[in-house]
N, C-alpha and C. Protein backbone atom coordinates (compact mmCIF):
# COMPACT_ATOMS: atom_id res chain seq x y z
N UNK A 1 11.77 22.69 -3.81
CA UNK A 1 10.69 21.75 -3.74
C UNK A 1 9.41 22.53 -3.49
N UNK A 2 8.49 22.19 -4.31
CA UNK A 2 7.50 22.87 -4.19
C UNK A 2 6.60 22.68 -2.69
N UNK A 3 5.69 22.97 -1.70
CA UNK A 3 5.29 22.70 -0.93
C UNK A 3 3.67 21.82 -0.83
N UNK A 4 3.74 21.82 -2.26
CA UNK A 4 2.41 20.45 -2.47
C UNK A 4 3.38 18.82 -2.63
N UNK A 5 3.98 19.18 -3.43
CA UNK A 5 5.11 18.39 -3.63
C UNK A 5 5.51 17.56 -2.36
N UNK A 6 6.01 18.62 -1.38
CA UNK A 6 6.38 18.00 -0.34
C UNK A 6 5.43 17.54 0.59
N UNK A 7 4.04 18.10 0.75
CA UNK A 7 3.01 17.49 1.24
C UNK A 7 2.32 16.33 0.96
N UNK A 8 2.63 16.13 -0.46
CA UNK A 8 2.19 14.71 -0.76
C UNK A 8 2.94 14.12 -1.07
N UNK A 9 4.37 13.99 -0.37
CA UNK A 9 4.92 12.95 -0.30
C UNK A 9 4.40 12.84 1.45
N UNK A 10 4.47 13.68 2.25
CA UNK A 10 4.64 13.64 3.72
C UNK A 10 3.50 12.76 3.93
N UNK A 11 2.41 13.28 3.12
CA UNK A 11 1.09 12.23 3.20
C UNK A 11 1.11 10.75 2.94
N UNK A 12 1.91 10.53 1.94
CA UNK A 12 2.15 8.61 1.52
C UNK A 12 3.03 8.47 2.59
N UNK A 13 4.08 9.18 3.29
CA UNK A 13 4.96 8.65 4.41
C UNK A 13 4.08 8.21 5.79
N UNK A 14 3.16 9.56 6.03
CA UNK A 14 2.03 9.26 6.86
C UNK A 14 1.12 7.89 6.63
N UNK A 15 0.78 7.89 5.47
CA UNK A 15 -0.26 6.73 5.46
C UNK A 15 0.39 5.18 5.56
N UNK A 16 1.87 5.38 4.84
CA UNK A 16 2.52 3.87 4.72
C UNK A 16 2.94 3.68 6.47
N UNK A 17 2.92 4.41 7.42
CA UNK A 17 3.08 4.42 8.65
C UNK A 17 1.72 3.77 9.33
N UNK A 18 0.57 4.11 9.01
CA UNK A 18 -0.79 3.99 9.28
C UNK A 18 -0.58 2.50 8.96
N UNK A 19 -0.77 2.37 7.47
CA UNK A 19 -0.36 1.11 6.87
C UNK A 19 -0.16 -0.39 7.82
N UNK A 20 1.36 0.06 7.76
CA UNK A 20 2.61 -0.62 8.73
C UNK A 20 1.88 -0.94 10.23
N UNK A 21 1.58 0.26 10.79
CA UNK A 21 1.11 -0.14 12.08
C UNK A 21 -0.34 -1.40 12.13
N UNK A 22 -1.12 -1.06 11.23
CA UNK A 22 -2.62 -1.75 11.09
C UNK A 22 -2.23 -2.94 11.00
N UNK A 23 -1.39 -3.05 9.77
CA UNK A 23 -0.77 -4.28 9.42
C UNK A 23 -0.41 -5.27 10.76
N UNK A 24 0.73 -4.95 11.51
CA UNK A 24 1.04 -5.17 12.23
C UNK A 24 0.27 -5.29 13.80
N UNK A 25 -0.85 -4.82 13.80
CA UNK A 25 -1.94 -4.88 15.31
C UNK A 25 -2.61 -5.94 14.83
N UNK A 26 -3.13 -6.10 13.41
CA UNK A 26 -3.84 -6.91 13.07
C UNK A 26 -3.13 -8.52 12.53
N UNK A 27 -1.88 -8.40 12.11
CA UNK A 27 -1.00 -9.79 11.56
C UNK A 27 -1.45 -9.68 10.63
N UNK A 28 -1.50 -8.64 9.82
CA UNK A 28 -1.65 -9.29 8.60
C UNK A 28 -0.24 -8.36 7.35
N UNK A 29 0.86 -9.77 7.12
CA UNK A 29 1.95 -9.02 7.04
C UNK A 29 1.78 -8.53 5.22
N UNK A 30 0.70 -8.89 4.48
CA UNK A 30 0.27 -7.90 3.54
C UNK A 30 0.48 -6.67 3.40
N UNK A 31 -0.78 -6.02 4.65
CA UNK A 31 -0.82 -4.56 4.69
C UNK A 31 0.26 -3.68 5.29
N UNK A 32 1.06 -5.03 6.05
CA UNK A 32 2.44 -4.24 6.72
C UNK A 32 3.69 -3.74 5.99
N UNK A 33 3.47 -4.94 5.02
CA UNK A 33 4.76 -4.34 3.58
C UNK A 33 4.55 -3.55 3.04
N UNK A 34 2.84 -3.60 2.66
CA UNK A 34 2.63 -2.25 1.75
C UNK A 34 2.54 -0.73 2.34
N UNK A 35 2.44 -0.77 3.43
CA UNK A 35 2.82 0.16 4.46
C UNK A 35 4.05 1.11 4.22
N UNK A 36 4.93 -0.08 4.49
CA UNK A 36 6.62 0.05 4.63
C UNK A 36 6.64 0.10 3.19
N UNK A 37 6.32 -0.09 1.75
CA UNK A 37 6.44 0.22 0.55
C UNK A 37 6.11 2.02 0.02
N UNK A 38 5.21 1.90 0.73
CA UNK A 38 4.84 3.83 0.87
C UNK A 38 5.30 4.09 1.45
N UNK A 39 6.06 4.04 2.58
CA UNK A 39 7.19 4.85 3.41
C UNK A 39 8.04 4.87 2.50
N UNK A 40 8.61 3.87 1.74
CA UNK A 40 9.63 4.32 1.11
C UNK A 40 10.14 5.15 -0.38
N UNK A 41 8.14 5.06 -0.74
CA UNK A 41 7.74 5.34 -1.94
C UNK A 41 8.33 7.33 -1.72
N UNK A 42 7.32 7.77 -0.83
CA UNK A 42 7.13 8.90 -0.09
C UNK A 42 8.72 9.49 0.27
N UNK A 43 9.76 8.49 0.79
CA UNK A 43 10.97 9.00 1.54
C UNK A 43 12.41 9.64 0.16
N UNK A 44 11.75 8.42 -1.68
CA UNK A 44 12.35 8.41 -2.01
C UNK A 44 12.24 9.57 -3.09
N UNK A 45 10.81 10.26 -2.95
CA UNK A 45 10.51 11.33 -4.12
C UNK A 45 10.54 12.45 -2.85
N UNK A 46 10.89 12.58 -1.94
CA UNK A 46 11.52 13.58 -1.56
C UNK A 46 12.67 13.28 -1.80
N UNK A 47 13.99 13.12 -1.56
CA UNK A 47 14.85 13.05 -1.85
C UNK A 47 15.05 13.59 -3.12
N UNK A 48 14.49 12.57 -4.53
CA UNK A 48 14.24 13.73 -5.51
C UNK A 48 14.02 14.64 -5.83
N UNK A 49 12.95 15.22 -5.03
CA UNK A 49 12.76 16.68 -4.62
C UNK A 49 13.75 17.69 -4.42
N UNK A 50 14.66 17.14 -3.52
CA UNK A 50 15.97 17.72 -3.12
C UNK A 50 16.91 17.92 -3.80
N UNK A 51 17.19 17.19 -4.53
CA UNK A 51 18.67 17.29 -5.85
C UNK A 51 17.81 17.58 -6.68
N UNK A 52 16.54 18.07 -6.88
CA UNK A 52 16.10 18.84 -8.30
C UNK A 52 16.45 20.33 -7.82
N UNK A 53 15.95 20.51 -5.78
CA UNK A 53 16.13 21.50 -5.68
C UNK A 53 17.72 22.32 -5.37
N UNK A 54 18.93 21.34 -5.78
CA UNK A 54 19.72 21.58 -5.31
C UNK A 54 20.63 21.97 -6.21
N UNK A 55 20.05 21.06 -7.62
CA UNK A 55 20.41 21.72 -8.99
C UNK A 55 20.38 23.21 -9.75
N UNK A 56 18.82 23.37 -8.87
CA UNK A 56 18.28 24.70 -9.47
C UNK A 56 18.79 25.79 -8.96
N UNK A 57 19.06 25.71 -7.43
CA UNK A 57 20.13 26.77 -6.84
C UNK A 57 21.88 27.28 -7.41
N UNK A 58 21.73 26.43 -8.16
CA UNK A 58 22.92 26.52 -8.98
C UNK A 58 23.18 27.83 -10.39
């Protein structure tokens, strides 16, 4: 995995956290899903990241 790669996923995990929390101080359960939608956006292209990099070690 490259290390931009993995930084910008770490960044959408960071922000859908930001997200989630705002969402949630403020009630507004909009910004809280879309929050929790980039957490998972972020959690799931790492993962990809990983079995590309797990292929290539091969």
């Amino acid at each position: 995995m490259s290390m931009k790669d993995k930084a910008k996923n770490l960044a959408q995990i960071s922000k859908g956290k930001m997200k989630e929390a705002t969402g949630r101080a403020m009630g507004n359960d909009h910004l809280e899903d879309e929050g929790v939608v980039d957490q998972t956006k972020g959690h799931l292209k790492q993962a990809g990241e990983k079995v590309k990099d797990a292929f290539k070690k091969r």
